[in-house]
Protein backbone atom coordinates (compact mmCIF):
# COMPACT_ATOMS: atom_id res chain seq x y z
CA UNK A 1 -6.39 -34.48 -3.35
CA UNK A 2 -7.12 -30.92 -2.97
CA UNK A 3 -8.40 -29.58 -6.14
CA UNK A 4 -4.83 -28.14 -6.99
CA UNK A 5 -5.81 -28.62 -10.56
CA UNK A 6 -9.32 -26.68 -10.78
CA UNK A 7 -7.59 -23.97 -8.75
CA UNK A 8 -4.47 -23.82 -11.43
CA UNK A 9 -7.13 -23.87 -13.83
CA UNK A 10 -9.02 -20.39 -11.74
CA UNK A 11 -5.49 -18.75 -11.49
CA UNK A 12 -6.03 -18.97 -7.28
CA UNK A 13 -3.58 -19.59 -4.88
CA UNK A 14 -5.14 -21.27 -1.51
CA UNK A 15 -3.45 -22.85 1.22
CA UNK A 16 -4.27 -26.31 2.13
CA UNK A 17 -3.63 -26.57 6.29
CA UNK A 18 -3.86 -23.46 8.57
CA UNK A 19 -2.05 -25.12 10.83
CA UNK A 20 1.06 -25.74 8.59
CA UNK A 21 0.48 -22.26 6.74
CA UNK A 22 1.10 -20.26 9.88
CA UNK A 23 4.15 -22.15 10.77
CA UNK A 24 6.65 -20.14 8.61
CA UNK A 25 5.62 -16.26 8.03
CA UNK A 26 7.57 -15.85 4.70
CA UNK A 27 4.57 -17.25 2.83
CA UNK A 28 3.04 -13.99 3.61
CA UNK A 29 5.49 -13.07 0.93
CA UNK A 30 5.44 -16.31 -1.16
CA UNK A 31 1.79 -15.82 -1.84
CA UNK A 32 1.96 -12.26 -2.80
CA UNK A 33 5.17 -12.63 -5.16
CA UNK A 34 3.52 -15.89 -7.30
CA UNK A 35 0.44 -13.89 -7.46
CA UNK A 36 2.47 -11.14 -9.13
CA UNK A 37 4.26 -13.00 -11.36
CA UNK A 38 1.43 -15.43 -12.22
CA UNK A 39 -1.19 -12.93 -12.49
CA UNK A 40 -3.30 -15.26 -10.19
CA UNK A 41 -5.66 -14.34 -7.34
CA UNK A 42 -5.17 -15.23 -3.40
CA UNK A 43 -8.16 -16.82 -2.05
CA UNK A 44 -10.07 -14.94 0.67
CA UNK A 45 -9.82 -17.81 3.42
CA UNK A 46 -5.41 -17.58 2.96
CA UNK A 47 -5.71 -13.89 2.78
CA UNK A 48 -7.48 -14.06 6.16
CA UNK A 49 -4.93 -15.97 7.34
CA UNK A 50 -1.68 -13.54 5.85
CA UNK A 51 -3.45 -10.66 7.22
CA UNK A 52 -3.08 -13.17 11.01
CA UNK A 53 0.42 -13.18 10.28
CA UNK A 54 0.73 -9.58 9.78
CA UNK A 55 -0.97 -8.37 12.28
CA UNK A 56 1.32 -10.81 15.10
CA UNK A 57 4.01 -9.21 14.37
CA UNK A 58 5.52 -12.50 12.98
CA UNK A 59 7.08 -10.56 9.88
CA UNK A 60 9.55 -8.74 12.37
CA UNK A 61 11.57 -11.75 13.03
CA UNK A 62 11.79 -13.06 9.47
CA UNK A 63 15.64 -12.55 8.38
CA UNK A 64 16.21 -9.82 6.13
CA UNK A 65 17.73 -11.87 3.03
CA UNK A 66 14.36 -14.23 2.84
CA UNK A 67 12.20 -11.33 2.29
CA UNK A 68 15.32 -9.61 -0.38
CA UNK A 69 15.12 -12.98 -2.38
CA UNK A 70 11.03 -12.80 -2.34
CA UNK A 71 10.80 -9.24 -3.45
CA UNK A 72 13.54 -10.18 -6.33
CA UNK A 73 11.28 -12.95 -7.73
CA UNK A 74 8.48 -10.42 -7.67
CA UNK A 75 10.60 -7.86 -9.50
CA UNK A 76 12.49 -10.09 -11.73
CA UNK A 77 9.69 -12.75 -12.98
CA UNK A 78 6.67 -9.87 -13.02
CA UNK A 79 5.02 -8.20 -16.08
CA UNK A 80 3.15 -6.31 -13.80
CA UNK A 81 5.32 -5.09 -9.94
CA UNK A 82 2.70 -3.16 -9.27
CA UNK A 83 0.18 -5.94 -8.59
CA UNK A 84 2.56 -7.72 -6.20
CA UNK A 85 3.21 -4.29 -3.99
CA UNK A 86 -0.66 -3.41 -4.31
CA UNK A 87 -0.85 -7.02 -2.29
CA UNK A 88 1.56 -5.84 -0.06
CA UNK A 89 -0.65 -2.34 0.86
CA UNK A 90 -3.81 -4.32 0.91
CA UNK A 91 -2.56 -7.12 3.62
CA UNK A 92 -0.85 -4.66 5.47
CA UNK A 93 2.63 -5.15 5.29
CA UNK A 94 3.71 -1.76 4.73
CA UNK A 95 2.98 -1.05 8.28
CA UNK A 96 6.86 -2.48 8.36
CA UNK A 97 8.01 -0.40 5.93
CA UNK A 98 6.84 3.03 7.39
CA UNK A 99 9.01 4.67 4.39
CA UNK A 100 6.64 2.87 1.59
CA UNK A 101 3.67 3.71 3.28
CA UNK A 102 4.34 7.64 3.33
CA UNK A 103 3.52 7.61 -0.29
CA UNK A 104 -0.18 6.67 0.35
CA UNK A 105 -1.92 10.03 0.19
CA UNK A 106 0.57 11.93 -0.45
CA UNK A 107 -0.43 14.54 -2.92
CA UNK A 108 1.07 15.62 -6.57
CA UNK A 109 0.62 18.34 -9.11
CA UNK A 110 -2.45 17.21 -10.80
CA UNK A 111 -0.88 19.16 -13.96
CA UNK A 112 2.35 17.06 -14.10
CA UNK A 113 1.19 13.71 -12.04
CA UNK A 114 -2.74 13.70 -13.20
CA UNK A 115 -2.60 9.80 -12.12
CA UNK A 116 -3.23 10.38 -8.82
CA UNK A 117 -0.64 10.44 -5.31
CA UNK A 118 3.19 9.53 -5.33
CA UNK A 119 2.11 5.67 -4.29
CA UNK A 120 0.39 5.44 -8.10
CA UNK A 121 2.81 7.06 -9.42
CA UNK A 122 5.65 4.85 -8.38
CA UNK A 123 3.54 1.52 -8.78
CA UNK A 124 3.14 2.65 -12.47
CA UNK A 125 6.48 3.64 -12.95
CA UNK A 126 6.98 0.45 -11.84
CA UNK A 127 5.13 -1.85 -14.52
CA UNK A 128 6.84 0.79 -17.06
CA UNK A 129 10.20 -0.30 -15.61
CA UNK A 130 8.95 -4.12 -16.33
CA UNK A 131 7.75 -3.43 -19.66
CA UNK A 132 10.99 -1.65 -20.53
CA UNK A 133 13.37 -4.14 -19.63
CA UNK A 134 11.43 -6.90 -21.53
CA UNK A 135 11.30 -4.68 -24.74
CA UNK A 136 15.36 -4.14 -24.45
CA UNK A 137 15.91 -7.77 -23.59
CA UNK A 138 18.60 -6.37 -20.33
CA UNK A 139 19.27 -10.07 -18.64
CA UNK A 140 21.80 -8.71 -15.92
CA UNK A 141 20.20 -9.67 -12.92
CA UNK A 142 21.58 -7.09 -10.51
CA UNK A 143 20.95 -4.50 -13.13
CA UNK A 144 17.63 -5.42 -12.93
CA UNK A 145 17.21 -5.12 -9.41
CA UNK A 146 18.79 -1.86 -9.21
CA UNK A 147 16.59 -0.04 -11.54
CA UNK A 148 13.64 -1.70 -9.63
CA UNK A 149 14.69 -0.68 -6.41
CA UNK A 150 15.83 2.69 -7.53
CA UNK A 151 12.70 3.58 -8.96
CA UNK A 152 10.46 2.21 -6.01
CA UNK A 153 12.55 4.63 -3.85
CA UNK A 154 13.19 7.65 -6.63
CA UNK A 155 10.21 9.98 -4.89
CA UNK A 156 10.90 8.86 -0.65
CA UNK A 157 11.62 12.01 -0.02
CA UNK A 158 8.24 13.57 -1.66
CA UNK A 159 5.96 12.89 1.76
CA UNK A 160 9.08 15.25 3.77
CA UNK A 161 8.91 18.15 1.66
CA UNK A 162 5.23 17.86 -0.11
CA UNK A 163 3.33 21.27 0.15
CA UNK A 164 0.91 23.67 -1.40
CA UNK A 165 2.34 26.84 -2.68
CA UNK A 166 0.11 29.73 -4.30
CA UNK A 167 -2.49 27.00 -5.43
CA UNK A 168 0.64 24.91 -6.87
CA UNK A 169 2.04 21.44 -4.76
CA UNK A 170 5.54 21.44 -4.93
CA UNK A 171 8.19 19.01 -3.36
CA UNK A 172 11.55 20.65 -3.44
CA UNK A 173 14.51 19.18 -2.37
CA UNK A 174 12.81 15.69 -2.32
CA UNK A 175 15.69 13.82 -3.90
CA UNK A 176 18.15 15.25 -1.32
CA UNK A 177 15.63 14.01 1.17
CA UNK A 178 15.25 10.93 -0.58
CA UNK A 179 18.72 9.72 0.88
CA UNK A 180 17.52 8.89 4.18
CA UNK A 181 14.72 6.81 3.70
CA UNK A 182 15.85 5.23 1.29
CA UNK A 183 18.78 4.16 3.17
CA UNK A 184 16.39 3.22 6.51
CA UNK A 185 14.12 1.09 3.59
CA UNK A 186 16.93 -0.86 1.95
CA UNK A 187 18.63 -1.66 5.41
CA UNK A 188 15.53 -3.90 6.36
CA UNK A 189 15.95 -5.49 3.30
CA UNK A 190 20.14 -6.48 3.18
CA UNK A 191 22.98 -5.99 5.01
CA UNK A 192 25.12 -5.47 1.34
CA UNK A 193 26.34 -2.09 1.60
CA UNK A 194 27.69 -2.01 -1.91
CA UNK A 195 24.48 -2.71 -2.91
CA UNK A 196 22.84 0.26 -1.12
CA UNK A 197 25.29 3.00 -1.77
CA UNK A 198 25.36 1.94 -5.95
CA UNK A 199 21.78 2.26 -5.92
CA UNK A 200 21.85 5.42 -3.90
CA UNK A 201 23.95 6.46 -7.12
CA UNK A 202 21.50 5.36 -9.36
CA UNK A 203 18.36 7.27 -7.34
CA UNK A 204 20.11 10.40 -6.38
CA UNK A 205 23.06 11.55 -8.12
């Protein structure tokens, strides 16, 4: 009754009531996270409407564990991460992940990082990540999720430390001062401690 089909068919996801879309904020998340995985395109009219969400404040009061088990599908079921978290920048979510958003702009050694600032750099590390894991066939699901996580938070610490030196941009100490956003990041995300220090681990020792 709603062209469902045709819009399968043109790989776009559109909501169907704005009325009923607005009533639960975590298909902010929901839309971004099958557009990743399915490689599919959100409709301008239900972007409108995300960005509505967004800019409420609605996404504050969303427990932490719903948005955990959207960002896992979006990790776990996507050839391509990076198209998901691009979603994320272009709706404006990071504006509640202040850590995330640092990366935007912020500035690498054209000779060792000639892809552009630390926010490119991660979101392809990212899809490398993806296209990695499916080459070596690793199933463990929290394995998974900890390399993900680990390397969208290896370079946190690049925005404190970031500077031009003699005509060269250096970032010393930035896995030191990785530790601390990382940590502030991963607490909005889950209260599992375990979970946090392992992949602090991983990251940064």
């Amino acid at each position: 009754p709603f062209d469902g089909i045709k819009d399968l068919k043109n790989k776009i996801i559109k909501h169907i009531n704005d009325a009923t879309f607005i009533e639960d904020s975590l298909r902010v998340y929901r839309a971004v996270q099958f557009a990743s995985r399915f490689d599919f395109k959100i409709e301008e009219k239900t972007k409108e409407l995300c960005k509505q969400i967004i800019s409420s404040g609605e996404l504050e009061y969303l427990p932490k564990e719903r948005i955990f088990e959207e960002l896992k599908k979006l990790f776990l079921k996507s050839s391509r991460p990076s198209v998901g978290f691009e979603l994320i920048r272009q709706l404006g979510i990071l504006k509640y992940f202040p850590e995330l958003n640092a990366l935007i702009g912020c500035i690498q050694d054209k000779e060792y990082h000639p892809e552009g600032d630390v926010w490119i750099h991660t979101m392809m590390c990212l899809d490398e990540l993806a296209r990695i894991i499916k080459e070596e066939k690793i199933d463990d699901e929290y394995k998974k999720l900890y390399l993900f996580y680990s390397v969208l938070c290896h370079d946190l610490g690049k925005p404190f430390c970031t500077q031009e030196i003699n005509g060269k941009i250096t970032s010393h100490k930035h896995e030191v001062l990785g530790i601390e956003p990382t940590i502030s990041f991963l607490s909005k995300l889950t209260n599992e401690k375990k979970f946090i220090e392992n992949l602090l681990i991983v990251s940064y020792y």
